[in-house]
C-alpha atoms as a PDB file:
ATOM      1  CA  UNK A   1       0.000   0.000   0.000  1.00  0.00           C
ATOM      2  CA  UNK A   2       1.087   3.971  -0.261  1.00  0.00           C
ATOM      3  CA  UNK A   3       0.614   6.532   1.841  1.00  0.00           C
ATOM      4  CA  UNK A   4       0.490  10.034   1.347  1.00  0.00           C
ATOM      5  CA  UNK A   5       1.411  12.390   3.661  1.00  0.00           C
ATOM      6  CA  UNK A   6       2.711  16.308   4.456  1.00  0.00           C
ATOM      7  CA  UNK A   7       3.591  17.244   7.880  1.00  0.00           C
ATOM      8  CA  UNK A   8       2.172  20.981   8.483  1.00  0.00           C
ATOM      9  CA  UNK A   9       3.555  22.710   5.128  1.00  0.00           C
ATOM     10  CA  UNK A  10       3.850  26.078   5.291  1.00  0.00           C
ATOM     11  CA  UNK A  11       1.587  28.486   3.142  1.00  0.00           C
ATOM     12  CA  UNK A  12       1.759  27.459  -0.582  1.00  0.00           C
ATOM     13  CA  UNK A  13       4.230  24.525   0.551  1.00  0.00           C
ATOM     14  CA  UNK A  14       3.277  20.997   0.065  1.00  0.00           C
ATOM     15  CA  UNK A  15       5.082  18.151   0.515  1.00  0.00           C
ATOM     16  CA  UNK A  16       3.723  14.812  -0.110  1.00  0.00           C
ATOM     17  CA  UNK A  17       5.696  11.402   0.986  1.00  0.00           C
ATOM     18  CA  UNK A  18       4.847   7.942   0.314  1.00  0.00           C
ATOM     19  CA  UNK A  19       6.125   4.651   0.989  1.00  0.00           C
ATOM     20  CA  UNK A  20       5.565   0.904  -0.453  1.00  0.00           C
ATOM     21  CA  UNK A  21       5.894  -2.070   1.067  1.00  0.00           C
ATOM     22  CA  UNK A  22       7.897  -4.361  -1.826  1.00  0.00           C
ATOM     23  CA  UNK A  23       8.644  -7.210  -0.224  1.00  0.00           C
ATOM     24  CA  UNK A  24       8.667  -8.497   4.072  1.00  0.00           C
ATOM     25  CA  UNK A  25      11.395 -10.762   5.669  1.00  0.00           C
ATOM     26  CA  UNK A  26      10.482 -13.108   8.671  1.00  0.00           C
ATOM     27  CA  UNK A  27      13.163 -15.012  10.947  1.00  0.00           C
ATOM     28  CA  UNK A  28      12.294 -17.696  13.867  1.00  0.00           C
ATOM     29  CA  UNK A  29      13.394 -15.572  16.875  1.00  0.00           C
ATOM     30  CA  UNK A  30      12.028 -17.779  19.648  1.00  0.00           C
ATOM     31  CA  UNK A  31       8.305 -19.251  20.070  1.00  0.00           C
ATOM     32  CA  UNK A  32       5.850 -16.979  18.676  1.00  0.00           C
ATOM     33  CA  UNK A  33       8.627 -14.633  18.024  1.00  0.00           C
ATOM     34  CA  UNK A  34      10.045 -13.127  14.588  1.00  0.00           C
ATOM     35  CA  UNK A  35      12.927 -10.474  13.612  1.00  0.00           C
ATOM     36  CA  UNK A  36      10.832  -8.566  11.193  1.00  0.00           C
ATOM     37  CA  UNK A  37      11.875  -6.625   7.526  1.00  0.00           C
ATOM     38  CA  UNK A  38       9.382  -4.585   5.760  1.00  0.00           C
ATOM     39  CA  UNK A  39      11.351  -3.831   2.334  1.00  0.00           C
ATOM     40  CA  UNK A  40      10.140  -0.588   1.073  1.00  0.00           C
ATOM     41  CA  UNK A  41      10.455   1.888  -1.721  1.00  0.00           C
ATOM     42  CA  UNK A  42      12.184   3.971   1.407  1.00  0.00           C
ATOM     43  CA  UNK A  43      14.680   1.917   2.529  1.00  0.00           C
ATOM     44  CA  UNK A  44      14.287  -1.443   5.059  1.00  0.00           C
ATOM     45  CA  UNK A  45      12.216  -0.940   8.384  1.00  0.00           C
ATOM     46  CA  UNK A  46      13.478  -3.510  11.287  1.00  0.00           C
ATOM     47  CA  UNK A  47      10.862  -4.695  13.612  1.00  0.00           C
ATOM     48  CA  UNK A  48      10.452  -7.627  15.946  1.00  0.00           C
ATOM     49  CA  UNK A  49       7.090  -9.370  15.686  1.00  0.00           C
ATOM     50  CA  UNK A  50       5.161 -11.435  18.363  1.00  0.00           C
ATOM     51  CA  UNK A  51       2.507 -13.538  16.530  1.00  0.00           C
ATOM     52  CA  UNK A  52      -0.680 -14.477  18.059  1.00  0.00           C
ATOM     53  CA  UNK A  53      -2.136 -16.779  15.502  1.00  0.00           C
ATOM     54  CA  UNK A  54      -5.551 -16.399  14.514  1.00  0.00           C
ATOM     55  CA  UNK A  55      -5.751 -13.118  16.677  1.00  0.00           C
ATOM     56  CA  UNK A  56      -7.146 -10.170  15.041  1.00  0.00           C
ATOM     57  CA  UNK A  57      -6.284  -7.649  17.603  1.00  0.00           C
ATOM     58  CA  UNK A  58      -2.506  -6.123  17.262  1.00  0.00           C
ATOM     59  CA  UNK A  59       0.092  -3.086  18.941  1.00  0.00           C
ATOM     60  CA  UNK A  60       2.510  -0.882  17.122  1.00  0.00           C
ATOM     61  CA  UNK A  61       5.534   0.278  19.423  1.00  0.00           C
ATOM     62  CA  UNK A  62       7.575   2.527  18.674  1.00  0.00           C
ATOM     63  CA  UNK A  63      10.538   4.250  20.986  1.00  0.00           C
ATOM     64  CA  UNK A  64      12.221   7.681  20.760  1.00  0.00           C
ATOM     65  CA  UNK A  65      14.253   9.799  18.902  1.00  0.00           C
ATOM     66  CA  UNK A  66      16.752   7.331  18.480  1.00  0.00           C
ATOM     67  CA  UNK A  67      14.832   4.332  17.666  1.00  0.00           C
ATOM     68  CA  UNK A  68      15.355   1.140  18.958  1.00  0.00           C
ATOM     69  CA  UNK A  69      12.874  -1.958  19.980  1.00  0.00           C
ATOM     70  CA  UNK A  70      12.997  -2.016  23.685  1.00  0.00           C
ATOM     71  CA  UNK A  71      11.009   0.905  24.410  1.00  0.00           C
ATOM     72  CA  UNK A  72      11.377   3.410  27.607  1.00  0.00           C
ATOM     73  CA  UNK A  73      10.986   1.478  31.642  1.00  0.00           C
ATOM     74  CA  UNK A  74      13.852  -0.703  31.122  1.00  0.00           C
ATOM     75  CA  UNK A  75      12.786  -2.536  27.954  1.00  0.00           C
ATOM     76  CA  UNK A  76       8.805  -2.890  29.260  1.00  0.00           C
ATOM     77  CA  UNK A  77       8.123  -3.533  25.065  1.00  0.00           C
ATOM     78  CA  UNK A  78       9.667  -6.704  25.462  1.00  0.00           C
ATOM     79  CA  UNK A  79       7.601  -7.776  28.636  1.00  0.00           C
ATOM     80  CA  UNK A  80       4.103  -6.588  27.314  1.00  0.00           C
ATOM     81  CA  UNK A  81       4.523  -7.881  24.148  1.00  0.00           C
ATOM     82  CA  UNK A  82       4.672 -11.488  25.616  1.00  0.00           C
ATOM     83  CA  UNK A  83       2.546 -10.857  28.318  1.00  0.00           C
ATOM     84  CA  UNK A  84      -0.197  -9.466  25.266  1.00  0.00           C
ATOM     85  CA  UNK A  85       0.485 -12.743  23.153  1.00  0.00           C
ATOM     86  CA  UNK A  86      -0.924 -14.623  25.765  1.00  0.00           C
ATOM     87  CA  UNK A  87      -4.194 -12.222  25.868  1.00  0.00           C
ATOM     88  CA  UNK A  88      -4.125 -12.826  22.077  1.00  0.00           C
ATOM     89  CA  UNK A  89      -2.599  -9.963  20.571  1.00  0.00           C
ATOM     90  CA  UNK A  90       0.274  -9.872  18.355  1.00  0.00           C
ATOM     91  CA  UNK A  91       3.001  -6.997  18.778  1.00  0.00           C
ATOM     92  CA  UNK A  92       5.097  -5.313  15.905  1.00  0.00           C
ATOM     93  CA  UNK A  93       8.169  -3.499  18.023  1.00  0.00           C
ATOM     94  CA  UNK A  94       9.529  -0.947  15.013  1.00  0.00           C
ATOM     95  CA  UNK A  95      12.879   0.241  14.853  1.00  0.00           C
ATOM     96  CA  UNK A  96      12.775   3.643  12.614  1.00  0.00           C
ATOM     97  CA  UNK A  97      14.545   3.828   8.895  1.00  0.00           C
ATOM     98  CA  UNK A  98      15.565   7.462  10.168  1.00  0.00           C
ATOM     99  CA  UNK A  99      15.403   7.898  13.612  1.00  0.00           C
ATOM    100  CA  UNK A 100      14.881  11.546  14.683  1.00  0.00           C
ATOM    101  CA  UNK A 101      13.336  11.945  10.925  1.00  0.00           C
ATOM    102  CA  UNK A 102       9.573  12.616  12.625  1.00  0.00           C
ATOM    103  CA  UNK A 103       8.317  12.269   8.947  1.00  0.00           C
ATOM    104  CA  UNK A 104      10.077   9.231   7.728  1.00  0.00           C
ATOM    105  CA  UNK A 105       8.991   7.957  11.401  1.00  0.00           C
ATOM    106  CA  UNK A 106       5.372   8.635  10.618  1.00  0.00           C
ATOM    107  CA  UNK A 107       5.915   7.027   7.158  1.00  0.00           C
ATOM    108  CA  UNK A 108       7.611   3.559   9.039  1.00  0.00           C
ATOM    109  CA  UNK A 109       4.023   3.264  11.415  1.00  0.00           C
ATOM    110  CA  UNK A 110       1.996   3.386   8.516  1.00  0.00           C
ATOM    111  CA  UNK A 111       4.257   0.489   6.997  1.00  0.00           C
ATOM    112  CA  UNK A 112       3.629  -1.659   9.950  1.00  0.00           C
ATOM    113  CA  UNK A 113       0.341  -0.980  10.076  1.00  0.00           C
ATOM    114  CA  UNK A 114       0.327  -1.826   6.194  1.00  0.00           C
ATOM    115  CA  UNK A 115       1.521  -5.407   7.016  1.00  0.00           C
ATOM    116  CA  UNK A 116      -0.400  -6.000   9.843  1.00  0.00           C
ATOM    117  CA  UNK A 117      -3.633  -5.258   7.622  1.00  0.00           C
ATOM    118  CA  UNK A 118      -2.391  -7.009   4.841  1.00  0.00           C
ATOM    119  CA  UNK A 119      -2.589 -10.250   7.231  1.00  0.00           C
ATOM    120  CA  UNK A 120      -5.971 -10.020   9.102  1.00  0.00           C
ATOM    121  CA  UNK A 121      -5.193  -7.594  11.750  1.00  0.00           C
ATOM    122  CA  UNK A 122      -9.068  -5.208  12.320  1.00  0.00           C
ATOM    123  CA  UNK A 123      -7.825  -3.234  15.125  1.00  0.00           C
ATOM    124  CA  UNK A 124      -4.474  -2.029  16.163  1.00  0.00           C
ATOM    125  CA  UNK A 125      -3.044   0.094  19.125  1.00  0.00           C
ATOM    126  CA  UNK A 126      -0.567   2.597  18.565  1.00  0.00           C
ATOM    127  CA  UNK A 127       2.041   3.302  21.524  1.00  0.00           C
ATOM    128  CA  UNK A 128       4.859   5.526  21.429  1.00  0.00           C
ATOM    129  CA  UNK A 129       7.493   6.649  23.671  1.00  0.00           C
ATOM    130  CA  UNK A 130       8.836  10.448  24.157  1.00  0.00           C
ATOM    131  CA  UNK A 131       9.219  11.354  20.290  1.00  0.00           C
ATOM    132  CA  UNK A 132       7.241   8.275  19.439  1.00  0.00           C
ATOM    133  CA  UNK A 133       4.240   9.630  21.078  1.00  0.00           C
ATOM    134  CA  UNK A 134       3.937  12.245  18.871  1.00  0.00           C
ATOM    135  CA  UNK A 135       4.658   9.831  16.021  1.00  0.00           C
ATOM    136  CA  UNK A 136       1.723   7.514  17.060  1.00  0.00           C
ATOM    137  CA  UNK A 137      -0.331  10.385  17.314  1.00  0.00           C
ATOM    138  CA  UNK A 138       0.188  11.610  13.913  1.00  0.00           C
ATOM    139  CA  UNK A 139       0.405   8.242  12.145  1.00  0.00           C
ATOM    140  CA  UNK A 140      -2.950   7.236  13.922  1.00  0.00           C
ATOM    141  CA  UNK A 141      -4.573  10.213  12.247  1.00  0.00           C
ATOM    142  CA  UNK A 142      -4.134   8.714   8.757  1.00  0.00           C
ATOM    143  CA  UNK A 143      -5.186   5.255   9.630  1.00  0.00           C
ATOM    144  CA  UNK A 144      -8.465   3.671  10.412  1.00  0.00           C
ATOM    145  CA  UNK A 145      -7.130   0.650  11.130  1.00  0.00           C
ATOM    146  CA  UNK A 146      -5.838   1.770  14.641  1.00  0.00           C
ATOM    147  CA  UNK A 147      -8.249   2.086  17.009  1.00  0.00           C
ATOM    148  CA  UNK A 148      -6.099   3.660  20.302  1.00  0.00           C
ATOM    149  CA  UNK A 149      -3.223   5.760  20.833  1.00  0.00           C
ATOM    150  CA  UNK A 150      -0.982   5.695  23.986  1.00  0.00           C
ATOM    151  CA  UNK A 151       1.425   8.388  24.520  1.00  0.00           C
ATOM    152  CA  UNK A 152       3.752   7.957  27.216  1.00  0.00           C
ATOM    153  CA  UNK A 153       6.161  11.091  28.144  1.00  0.00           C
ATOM    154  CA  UNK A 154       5.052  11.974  24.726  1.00  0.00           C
ATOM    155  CA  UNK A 155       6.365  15.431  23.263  1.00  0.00           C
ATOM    156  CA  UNK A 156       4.824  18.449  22.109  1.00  0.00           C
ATOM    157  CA  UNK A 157       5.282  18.449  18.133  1.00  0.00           C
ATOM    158  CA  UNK A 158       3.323  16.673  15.834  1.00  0.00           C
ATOM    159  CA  UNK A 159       0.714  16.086  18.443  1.00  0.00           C
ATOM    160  CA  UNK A 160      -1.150  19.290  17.679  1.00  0.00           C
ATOM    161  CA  UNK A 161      -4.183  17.659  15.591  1.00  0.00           C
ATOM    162  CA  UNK A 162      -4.616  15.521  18.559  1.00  0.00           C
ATOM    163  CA  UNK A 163      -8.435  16.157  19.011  1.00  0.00           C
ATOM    164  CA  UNK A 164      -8.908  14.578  15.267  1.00  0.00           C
ATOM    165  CA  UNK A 165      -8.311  11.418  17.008  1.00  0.00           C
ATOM    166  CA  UNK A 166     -11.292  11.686  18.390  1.00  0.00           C
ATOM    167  CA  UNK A 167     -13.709   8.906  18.960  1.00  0.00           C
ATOM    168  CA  UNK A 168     -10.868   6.614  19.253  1.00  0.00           C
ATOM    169  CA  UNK A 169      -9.637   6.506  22.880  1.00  0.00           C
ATOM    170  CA  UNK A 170      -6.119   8.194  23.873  1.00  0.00           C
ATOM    171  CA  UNK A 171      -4.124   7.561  27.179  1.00  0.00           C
ATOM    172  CA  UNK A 172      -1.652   9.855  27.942  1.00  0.00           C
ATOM    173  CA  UNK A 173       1.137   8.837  30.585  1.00  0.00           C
ATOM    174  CA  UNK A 174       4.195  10.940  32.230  1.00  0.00           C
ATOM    175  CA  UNK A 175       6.616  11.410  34.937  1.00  0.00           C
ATOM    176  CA  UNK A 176       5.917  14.088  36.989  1.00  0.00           C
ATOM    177  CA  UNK A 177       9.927  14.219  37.483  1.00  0.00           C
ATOM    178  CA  UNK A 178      10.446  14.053  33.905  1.00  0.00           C
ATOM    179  CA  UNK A 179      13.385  16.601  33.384  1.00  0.00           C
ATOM    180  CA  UNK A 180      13.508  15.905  29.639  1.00  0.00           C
ATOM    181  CA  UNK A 181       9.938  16.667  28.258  1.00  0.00           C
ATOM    182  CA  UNK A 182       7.986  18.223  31.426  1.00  0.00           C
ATOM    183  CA  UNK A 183       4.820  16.599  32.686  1.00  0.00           C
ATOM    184  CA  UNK A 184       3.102  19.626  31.235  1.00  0.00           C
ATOM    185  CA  UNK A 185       3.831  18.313  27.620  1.00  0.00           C
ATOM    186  CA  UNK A 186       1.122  15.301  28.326  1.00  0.00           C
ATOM    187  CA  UNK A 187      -1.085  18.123  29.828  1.00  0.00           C
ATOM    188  CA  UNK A 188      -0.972  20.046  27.342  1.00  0.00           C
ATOM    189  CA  UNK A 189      -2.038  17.199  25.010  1.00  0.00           C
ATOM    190  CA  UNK A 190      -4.830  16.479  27.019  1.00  0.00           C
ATOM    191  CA  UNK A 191      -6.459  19.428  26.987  1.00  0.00           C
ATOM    192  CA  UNK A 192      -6.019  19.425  23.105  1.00  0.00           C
ATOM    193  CA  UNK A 193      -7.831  15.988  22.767  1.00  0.00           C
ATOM    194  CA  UNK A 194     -11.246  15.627  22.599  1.00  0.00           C
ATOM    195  CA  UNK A 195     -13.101  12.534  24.726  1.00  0.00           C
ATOM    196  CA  UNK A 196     -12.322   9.563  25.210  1.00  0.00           C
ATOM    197  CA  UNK A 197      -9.277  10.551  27.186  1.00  0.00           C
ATOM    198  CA  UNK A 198      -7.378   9.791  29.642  1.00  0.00           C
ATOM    199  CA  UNK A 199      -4.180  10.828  31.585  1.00  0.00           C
ATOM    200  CA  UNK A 200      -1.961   8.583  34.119  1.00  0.00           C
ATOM    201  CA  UNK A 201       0.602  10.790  35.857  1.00  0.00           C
ATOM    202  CA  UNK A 202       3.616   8.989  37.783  1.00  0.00           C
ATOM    203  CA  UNK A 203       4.864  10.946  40.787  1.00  0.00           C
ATOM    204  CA  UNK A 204       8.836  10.576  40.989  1.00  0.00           C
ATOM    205  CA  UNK A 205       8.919   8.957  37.844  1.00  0.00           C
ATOM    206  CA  UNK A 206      11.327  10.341  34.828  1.00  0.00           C
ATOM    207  CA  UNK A 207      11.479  10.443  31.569  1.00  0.00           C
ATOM    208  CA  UNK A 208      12.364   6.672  31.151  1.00  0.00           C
ATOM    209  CA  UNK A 209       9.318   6.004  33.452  1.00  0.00           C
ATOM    210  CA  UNK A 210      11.708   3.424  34.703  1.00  0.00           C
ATOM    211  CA  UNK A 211      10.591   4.239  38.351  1.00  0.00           C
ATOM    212  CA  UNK A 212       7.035   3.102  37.848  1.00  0.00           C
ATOM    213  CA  UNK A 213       7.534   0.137  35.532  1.00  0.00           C
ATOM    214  CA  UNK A 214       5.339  -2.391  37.386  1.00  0.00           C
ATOM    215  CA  UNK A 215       2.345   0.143  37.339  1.00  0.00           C
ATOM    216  CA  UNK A 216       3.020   0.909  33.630  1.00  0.00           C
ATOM    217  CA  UNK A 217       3.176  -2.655  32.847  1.00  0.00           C
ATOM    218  CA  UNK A 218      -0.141  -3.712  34.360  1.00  0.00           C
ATOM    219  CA  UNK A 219      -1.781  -0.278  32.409  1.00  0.00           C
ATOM    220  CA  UNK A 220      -0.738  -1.108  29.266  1.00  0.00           C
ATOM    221  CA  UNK A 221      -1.497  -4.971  29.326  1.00  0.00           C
ATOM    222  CA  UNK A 222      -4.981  -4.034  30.636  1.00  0.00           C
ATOM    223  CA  UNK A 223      -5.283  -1.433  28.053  1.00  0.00           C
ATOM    224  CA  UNK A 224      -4.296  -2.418  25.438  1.00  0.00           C
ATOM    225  CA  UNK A 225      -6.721  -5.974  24.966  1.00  0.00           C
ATOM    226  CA  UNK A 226      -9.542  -3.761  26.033  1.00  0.00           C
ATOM    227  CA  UNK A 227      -8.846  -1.416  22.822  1.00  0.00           C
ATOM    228  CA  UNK A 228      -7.997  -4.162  20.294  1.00  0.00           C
ATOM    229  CA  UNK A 229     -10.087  -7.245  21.306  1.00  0.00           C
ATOM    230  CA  UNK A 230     -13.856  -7.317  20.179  1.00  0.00           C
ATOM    231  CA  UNK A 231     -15.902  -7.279  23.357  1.00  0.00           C
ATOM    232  CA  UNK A 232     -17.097 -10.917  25.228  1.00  0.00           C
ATOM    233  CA  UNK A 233     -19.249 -12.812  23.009  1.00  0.00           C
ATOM    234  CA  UNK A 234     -18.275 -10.762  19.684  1.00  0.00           C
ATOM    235  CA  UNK A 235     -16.182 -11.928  16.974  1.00  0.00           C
END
């Protein structure tokens, strides 16, 4: 698939990016686990993919600035995705083309989300970290396939059109000692969104979250099935 996509051109500026998926890569990496590639007409986008066969429900994650699969709380991607395999979700971890690149960033969830499409996936979550909040924001925005966002110590830019999300539920979650993006940042975003919303702030927890790891860990894998998952007795 191809996506268009311009982020805030200036006045009589438009710039319009795409990306195709040509071709996808998948290596044994434990049980239920694969080392993703998504070849594209951009360049090869790395990813680690926990399968829940037969599960329609997925999660995008995606980390900050500088990419990476592990995610902020010492690696917590890791732990949820196994812990959501077993609630019958599958994960896609994504590791940017050009990390720091918010555009090309945008462009790599939309891959992923591509993919997961392409083989039965009806719902997805988006979650980003720090820069990746903002990503999963934006990418969400140009997707109906994803159903939630959740923004942890997300930052300010690209987040702006927030309220567009809008039925689709949003969590927000910072450190309230966060000395990299302030707590305010989430705030902010909050009172941008429309309903559903909701915001989970962390008292002496940083930017890394690291501090409140086993409260993260239970939000998100209670979250996340309840926003991908067709209700009891459906589907």
């Amino acid at each position: 698939m191809t996506y268009p996509w311009d982020d805030e051109p200036q006045p009589g500026e438009v710039e319009d990016y795409e990306l195709s998926i040509q071709g996808v890569a998948l290596a044994p990496d434990g049980e239920g686990e694969y080392r993703l590639m998504l070849r594209t007409s951009r360049g090869d986008i790395a990813g680690q993919f926990s399968v829940c066969e037969g599960g329609t429900g997925a999660a995008v994650m995606v980390s900050g600035a500088a990419g990476g699969l592990d995610g902020p709380a010492d690696g917590i991607y890791a732990r949820v995705a196994e812990a959501l395999r077993g609630r019958g979700v599958s994960t896609l971890r994504v590791h940017y083309r050009q990390p720091g690149e918010f555009e090309e960033c945008v462009l790599d969830v939309l891959g992923a989300l591509s993919f997961l499409k392409g083989i039965g996936a009806e719902r997805v979550a988006l979650v980003g970290h720090s820069f990746g909040g903002a990503v999963a924001i934006r990418a969400a925005l140009l997707a109906p396939i994803v159903s939630a966002v959740a923004a942890m110590s997300s930052q300010l830019h690209g987040a702006r059109e927030v309220a567009e999300l809008s039925p689709r539920p949003l969590l927000l979650v910072h450190g309230m000692d966060d000395q990299v993006l302030e707590a305010t940042a989430s705030e902010t975003i909050y009172n941008w969104a429309e309903e559903p919303k909701r915001i989970v702030l962390y008292a002496g927890a940083g930017h890394s979250l690291v501090q409140c790891q086993a409260e993260l860990y239970a939000l998100l894998t209670e979250w996340i099935p309840a926003q991908v998952l067709p209700p009891d007795g459906e589907g």
